[in-house]
PDB file of N, CA and C in Angstrom:
ATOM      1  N   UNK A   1      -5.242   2.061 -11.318  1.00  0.00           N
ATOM      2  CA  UNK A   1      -5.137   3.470 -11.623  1.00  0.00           C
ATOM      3  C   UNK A   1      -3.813   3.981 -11.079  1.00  0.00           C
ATOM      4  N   UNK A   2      -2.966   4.913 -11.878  1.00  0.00           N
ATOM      5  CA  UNK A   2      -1.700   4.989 -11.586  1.00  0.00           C
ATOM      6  C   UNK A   2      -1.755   6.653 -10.974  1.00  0.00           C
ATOM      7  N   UNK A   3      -0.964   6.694  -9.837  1.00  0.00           N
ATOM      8  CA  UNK A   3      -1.090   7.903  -9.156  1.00  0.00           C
ATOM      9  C   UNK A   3      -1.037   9.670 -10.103  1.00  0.00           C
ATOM     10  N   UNK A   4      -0.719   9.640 -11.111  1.00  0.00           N
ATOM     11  CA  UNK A   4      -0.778  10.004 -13.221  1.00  0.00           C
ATOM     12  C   UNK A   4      -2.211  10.375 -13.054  1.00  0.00           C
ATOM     13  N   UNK A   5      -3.159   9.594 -13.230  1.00  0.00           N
ATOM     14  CA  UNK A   5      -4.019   8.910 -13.558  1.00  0.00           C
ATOM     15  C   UNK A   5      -4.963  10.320 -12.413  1.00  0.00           C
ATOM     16  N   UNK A   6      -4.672   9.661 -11.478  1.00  0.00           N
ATOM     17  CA  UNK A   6      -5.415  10.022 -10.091  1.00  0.00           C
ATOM     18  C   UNK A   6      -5.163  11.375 -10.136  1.00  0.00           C
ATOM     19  N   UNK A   7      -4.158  12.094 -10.269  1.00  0.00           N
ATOM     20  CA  UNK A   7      -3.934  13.366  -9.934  1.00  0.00           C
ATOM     21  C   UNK A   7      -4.719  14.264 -11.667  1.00  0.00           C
ATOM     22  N   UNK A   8      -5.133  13.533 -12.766  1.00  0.00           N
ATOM     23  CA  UNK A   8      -5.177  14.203 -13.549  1.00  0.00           C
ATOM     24  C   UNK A   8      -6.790  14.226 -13.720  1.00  0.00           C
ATOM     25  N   UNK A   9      -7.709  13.238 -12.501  1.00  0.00           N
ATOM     26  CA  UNK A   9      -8.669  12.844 -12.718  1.00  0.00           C
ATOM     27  C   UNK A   9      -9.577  13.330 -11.562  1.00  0.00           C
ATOM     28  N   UNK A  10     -10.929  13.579 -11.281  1.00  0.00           N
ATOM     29  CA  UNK A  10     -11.369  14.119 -10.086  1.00  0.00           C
ATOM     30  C   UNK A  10     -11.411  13.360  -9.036  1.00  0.00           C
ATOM     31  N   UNK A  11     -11.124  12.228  -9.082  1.00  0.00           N
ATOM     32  CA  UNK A  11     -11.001  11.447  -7.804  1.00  0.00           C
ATOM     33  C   UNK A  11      -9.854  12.027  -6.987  1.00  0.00           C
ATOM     34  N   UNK A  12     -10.306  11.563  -5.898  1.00  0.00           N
ATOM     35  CA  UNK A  12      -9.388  12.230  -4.404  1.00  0.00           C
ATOM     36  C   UNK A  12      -8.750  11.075  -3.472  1.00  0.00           C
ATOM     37  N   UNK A  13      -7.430  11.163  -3.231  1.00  0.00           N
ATOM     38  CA  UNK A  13      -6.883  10.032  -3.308  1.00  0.00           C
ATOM     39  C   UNK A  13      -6.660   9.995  -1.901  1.00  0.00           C
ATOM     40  N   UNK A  14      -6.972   8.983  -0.793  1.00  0.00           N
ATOM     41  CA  UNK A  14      -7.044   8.713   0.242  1.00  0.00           C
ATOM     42  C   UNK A  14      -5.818   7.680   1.059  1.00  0.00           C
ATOM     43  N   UNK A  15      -4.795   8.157   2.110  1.00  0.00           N
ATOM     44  CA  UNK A  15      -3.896   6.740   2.364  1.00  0.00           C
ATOM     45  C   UNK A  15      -4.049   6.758   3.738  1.00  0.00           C
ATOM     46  N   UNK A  16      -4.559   5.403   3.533  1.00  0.00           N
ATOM     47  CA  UNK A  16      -4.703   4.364   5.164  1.00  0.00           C
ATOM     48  C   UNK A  16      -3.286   3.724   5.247  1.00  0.00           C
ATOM     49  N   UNK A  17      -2.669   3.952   6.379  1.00  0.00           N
ATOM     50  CA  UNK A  17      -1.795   3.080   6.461  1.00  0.00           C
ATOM     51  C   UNK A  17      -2.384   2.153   7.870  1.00  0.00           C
ATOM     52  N   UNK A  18      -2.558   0.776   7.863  1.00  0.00           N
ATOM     53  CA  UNK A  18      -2.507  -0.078   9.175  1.00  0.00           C
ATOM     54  C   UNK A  18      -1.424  -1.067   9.415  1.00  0.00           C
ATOM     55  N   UNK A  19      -1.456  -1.629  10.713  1.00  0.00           N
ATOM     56  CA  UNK A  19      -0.463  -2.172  11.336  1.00  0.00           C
ATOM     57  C   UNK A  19      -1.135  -3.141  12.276  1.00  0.00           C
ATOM     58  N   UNK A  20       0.291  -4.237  12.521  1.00  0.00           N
ATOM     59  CA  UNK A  20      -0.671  -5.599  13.323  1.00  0.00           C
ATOM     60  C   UNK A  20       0.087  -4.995  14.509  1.00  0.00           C
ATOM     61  N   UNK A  21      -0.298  -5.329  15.576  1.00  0.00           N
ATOM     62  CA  UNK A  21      -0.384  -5.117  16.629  1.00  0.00           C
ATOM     63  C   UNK A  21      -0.192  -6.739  17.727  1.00  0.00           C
ATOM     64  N   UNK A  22       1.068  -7.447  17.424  1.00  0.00           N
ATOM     65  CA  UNK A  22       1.297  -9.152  17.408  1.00  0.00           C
ATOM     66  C   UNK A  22       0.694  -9.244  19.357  1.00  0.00           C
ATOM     67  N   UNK A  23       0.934  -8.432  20.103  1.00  0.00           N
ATOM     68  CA  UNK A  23       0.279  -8.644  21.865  1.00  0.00           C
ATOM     69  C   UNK A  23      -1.132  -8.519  21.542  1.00  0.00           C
ATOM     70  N   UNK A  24      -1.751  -7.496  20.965  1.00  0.00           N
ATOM     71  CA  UNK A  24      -2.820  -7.626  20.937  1.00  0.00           C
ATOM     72  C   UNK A  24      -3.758  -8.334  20.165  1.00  0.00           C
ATOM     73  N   UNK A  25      -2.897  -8.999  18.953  1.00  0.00           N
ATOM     74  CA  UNK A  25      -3.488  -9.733  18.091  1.00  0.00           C
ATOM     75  C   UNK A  25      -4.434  -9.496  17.312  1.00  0.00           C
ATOM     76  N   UNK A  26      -4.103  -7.375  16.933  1.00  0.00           N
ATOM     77  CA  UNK A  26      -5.460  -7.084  16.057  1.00  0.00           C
ATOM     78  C   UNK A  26      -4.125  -6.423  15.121  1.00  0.00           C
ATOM     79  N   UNK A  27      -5.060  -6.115  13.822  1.00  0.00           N
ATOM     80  CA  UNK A  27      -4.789  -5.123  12.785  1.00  0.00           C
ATOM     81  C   UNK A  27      -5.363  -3.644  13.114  1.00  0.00           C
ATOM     82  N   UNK A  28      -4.747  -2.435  13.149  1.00  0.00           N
ATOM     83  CA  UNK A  28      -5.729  -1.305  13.612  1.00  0.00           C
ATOM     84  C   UNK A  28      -5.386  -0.298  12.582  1.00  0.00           C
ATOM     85  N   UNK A  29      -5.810   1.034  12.480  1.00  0.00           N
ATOM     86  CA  UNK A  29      -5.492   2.221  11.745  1.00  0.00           C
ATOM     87  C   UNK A  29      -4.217   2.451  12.267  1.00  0.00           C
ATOM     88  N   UNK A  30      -2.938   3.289  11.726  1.00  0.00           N
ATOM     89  CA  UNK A  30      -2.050   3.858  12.540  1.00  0.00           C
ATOM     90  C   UNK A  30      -2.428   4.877  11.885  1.00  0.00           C
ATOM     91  N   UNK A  31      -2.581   5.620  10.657  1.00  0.00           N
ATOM     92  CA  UNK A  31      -2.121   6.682  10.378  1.00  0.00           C
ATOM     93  C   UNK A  31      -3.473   6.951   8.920  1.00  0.00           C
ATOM     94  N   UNK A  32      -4.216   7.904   8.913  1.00  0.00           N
ATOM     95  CA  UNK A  32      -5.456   8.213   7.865  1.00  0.00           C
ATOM     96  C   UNK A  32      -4.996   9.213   7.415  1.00  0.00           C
ATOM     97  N   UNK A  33      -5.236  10.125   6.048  1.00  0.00           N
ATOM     98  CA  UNK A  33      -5.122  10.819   5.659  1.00  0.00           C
ATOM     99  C   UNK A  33      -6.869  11.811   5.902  1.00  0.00           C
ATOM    100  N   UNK A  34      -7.612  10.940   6.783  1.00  0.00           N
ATOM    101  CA  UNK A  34      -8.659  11.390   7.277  1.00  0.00           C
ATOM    102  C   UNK A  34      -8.631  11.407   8.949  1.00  0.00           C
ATOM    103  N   UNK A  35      -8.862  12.928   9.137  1.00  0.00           N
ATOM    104  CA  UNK A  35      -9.162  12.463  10.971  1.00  0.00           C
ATOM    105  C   UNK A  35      -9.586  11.845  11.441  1.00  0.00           C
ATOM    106  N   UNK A  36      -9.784  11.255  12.110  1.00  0.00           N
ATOM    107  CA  UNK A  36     -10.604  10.627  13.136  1.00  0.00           C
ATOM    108  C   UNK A  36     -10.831   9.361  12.645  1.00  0.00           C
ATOM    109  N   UNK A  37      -9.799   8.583  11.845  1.00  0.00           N
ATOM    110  CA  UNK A  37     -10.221   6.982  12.017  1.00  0.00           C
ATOM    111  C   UNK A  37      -9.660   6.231  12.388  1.00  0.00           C
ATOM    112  N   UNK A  38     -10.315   5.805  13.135  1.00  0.00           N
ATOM    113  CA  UNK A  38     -10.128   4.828  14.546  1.00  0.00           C
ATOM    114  C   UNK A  38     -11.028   3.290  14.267  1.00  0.00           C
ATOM    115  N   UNK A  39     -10.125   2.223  13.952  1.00  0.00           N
ATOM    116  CA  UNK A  39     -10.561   1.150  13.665  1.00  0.00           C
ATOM    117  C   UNK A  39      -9.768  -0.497  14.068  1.00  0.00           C
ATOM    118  N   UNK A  40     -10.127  -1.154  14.467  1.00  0.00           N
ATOM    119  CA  UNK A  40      -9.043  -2.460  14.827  1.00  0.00           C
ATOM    120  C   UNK A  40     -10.347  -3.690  14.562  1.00  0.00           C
ATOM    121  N   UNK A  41      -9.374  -4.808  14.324  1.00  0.00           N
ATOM    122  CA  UNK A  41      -9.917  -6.243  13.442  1.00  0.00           C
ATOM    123  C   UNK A  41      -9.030  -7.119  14.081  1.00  0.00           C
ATOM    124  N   UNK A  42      -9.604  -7.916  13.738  1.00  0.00           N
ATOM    125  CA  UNK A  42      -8.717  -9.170  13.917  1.00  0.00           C
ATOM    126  C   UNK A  42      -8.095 -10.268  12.595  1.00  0.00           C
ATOM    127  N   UNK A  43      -8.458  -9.502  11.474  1.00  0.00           N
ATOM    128  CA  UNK A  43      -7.955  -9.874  10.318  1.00  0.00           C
ATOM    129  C   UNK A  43      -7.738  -8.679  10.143  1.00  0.00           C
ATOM    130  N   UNK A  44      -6.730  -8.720   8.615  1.00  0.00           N
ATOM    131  CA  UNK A  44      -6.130  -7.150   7.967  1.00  0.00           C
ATOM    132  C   UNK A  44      -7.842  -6.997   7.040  1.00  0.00           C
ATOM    133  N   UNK A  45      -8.034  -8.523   6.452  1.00  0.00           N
ATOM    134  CA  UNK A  45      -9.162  -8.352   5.536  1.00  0.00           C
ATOM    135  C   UNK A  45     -10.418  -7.418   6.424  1.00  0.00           C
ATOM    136  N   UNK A  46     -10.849  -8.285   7.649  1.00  0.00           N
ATOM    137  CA  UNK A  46     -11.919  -7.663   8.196  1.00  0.00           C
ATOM    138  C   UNK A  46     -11.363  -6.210   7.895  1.00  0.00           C
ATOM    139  N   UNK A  47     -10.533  -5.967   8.679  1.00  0.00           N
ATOM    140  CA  UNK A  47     -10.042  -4.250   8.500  1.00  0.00           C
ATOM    141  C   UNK A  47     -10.938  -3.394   7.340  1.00  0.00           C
ATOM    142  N   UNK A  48      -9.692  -4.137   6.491  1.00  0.00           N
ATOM    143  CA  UNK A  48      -9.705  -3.530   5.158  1.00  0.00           C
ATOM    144  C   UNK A  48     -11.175  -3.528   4.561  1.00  0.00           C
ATOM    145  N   UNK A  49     -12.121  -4.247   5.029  1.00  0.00           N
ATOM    146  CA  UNK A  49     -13.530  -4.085   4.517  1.00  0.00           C
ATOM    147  C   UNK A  49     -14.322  -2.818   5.006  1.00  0.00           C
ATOM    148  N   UNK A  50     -14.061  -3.061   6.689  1.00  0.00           N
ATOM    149  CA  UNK A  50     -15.100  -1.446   7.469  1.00  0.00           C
ATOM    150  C   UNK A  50     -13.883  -0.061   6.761  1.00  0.00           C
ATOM    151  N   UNK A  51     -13.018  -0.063   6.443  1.00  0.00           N
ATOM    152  CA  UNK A  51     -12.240   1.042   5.881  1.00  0.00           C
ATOM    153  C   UNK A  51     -13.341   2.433   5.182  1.00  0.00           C
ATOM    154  N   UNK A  52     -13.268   1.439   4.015  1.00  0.00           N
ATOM    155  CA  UNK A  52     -14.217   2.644   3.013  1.00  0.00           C
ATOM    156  C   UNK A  52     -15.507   3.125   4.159  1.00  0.00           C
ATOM    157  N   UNK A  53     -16.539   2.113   4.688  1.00  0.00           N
ATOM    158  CA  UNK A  53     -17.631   3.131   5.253  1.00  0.00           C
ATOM    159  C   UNK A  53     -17.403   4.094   6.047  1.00  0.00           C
ATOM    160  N   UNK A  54     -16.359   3.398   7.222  1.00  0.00           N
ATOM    161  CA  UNK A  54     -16.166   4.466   8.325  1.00  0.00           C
ATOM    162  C   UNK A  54     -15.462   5.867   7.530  1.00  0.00           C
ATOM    163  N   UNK A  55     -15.003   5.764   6.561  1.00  0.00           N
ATOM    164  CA  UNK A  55     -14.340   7.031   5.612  1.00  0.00           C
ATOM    165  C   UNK A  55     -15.397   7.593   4.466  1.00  0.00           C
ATOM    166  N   UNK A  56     -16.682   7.175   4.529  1.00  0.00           N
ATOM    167  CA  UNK A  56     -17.439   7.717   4.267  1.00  0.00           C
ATOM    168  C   UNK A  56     -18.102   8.535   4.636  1.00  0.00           C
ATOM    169  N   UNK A  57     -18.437   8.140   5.890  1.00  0.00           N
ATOM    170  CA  UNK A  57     -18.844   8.507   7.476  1.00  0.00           C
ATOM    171  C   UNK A  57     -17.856  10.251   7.846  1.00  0.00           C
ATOM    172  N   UNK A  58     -16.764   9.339   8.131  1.00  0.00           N
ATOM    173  CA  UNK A  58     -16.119  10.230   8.448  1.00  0.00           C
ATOM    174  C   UNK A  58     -16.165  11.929   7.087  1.00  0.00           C
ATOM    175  N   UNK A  59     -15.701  11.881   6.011  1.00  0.00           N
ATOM    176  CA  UNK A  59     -16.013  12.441   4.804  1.00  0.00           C
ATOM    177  C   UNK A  59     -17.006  13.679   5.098  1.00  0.00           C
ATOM    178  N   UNK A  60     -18.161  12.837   4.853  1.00  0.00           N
ATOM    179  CA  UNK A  60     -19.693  13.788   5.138  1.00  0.00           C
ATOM    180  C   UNK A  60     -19.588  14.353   6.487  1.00  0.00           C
ATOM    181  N   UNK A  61     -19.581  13.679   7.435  1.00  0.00           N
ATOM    182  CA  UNK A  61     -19.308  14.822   8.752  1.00  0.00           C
ATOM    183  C   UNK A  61     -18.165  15.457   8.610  1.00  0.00           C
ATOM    184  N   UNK A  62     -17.117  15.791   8.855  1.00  0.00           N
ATOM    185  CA  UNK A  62     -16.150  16.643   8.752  1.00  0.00           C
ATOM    186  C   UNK A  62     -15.633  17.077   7.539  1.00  0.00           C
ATOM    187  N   UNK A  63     -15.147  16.301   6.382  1.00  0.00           N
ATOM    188  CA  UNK A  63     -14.829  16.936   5.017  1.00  0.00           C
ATOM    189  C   UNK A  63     -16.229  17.979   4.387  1.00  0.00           C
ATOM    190  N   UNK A  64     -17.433  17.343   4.524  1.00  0.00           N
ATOM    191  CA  UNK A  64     -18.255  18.007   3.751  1.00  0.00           C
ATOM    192  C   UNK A  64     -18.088  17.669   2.354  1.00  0.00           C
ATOM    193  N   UNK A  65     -17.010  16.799   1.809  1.00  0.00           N
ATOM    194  CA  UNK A  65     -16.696  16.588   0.599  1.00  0.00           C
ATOM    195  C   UNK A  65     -17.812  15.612  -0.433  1.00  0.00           C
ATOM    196  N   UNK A  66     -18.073  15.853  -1.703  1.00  0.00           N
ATOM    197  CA  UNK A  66     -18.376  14.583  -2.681  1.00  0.00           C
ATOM    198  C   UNK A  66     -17.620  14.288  -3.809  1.00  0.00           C
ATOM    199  N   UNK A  67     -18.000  13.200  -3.895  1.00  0.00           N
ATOM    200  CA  UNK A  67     -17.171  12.967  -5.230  1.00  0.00           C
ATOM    201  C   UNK A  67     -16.925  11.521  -5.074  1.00  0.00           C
ATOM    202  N   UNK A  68     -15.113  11.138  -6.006  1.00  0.00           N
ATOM    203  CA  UNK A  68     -14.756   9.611  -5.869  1.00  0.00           C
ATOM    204  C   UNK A  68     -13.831   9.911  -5.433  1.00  0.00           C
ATOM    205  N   UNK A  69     -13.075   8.817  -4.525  1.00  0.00           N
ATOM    206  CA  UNK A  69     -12.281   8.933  -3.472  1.00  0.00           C
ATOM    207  C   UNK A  69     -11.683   7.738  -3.827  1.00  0.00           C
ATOM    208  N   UNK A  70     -10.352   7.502  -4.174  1.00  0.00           N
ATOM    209  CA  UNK A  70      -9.106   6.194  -3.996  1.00  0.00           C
ATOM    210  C   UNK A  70      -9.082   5.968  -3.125  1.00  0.00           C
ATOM    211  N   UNK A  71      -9.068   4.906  -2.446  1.00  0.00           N
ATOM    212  CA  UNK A  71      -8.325   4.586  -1.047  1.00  0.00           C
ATOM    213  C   UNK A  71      -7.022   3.636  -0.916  1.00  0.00           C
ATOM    214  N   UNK A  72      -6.118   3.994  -0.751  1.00  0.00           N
ATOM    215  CA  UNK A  72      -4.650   2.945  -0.766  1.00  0.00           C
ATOM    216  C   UNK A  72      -4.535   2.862   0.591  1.00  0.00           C
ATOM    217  N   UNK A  73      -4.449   1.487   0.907  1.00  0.00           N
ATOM    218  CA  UNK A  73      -4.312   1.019   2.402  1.00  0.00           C
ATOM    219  C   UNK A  73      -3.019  -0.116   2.048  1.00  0.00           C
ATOM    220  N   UNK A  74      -2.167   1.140   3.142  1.00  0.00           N
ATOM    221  CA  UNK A  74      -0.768   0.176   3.024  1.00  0.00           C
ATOM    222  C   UNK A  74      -0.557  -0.351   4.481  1.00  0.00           C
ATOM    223  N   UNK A  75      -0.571  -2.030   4.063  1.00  0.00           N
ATOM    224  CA  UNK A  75      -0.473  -3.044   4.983  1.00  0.00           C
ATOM    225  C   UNK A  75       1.295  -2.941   5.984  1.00  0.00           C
ATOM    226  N   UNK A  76       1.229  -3.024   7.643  1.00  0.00           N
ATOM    227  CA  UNK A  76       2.215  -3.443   7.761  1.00  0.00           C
ATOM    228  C   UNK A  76       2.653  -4.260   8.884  1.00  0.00           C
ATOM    229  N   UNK A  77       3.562  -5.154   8.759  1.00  0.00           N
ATOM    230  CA  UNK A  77       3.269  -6.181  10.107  1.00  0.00           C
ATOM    231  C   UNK A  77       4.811  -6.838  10.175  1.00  0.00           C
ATOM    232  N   UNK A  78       5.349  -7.389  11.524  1.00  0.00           N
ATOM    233  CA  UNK A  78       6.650  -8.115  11.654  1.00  0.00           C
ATOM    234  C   UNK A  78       6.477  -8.994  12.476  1.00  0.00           C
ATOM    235  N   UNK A  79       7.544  -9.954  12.649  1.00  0.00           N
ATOM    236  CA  UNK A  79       7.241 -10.724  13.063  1.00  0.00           C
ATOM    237  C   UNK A  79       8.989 -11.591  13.351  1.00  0.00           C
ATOM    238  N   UNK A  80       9.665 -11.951  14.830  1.00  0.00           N
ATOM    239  CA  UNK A  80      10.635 -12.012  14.896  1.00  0.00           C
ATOM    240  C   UNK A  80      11.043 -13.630  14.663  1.00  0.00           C
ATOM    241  N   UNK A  81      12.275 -13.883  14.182  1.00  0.00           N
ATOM    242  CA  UNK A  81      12.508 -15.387  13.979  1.00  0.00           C
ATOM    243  C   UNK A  81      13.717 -15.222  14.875  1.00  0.00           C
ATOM    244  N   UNK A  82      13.821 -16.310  15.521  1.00  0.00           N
ATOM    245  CA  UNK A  82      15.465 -16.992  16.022  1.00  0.00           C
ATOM    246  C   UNK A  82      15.971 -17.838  15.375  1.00  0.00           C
ATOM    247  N   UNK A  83      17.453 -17.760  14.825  1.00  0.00           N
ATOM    248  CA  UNK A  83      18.316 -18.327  14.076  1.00  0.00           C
ATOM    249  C   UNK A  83      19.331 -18.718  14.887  1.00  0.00           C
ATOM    250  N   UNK A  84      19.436 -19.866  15.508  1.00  0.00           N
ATOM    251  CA  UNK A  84      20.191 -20.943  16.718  1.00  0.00           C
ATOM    252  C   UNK A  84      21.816 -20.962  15.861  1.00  0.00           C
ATOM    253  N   UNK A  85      22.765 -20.957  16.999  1.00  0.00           N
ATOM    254  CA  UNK A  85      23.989 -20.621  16.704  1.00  0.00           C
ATOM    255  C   UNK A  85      24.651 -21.848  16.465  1.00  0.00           C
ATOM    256  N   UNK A  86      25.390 -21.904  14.950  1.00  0.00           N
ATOM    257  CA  UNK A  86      26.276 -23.365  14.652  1.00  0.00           C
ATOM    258  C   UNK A  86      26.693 -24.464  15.817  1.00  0.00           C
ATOM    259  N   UNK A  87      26.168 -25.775  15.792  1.00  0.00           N
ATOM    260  CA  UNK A  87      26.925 -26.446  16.879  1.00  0.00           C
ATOM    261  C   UNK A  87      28.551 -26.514  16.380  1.00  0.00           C
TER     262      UNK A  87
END
């Protein structure tokens, strides 16, 4: 569904952004377009699965909202390499 699509349609479009966290070795929420979600995994997948309920959850207690809801969860993670200097 193209963001077109979404804005012309009653669904309500939701963005998770998460992040790895390489010391702690989890994936967590950084940033919801819903308050209060607070979530960490140890896969992005695990993540990305409890996403939708806890934003369901969350929704009915504080939004009060119904309906259909998009959720775009944008993945993000780094990770440093060393590149050893010409002998």
């Amino acid at each position: 569904m193209s963001l077109g699509e979404l804005a012309s349609s009653r669904t309500k479009l939701i963005v998770v952004k998460v992040a790895y966290d390489p010391e702690a070795r989890v994936w967590y929420v950084e940033h919801s377009d819903i308050a209060g979600l607070r979530a960490e995994a140890e896969t992005a997948d695990a993540l990305f699965n409890r996403i939708p309920e806890m934003l369901v959850d969350l929704i009915e207690e504080n939004e009060g909202g119904t309906g259909e809801y998009h959720i775009e969860i944008i993945a993000s993670a780094n990770k440093r390499v060393h590149v050893p200097e010409a002998a």
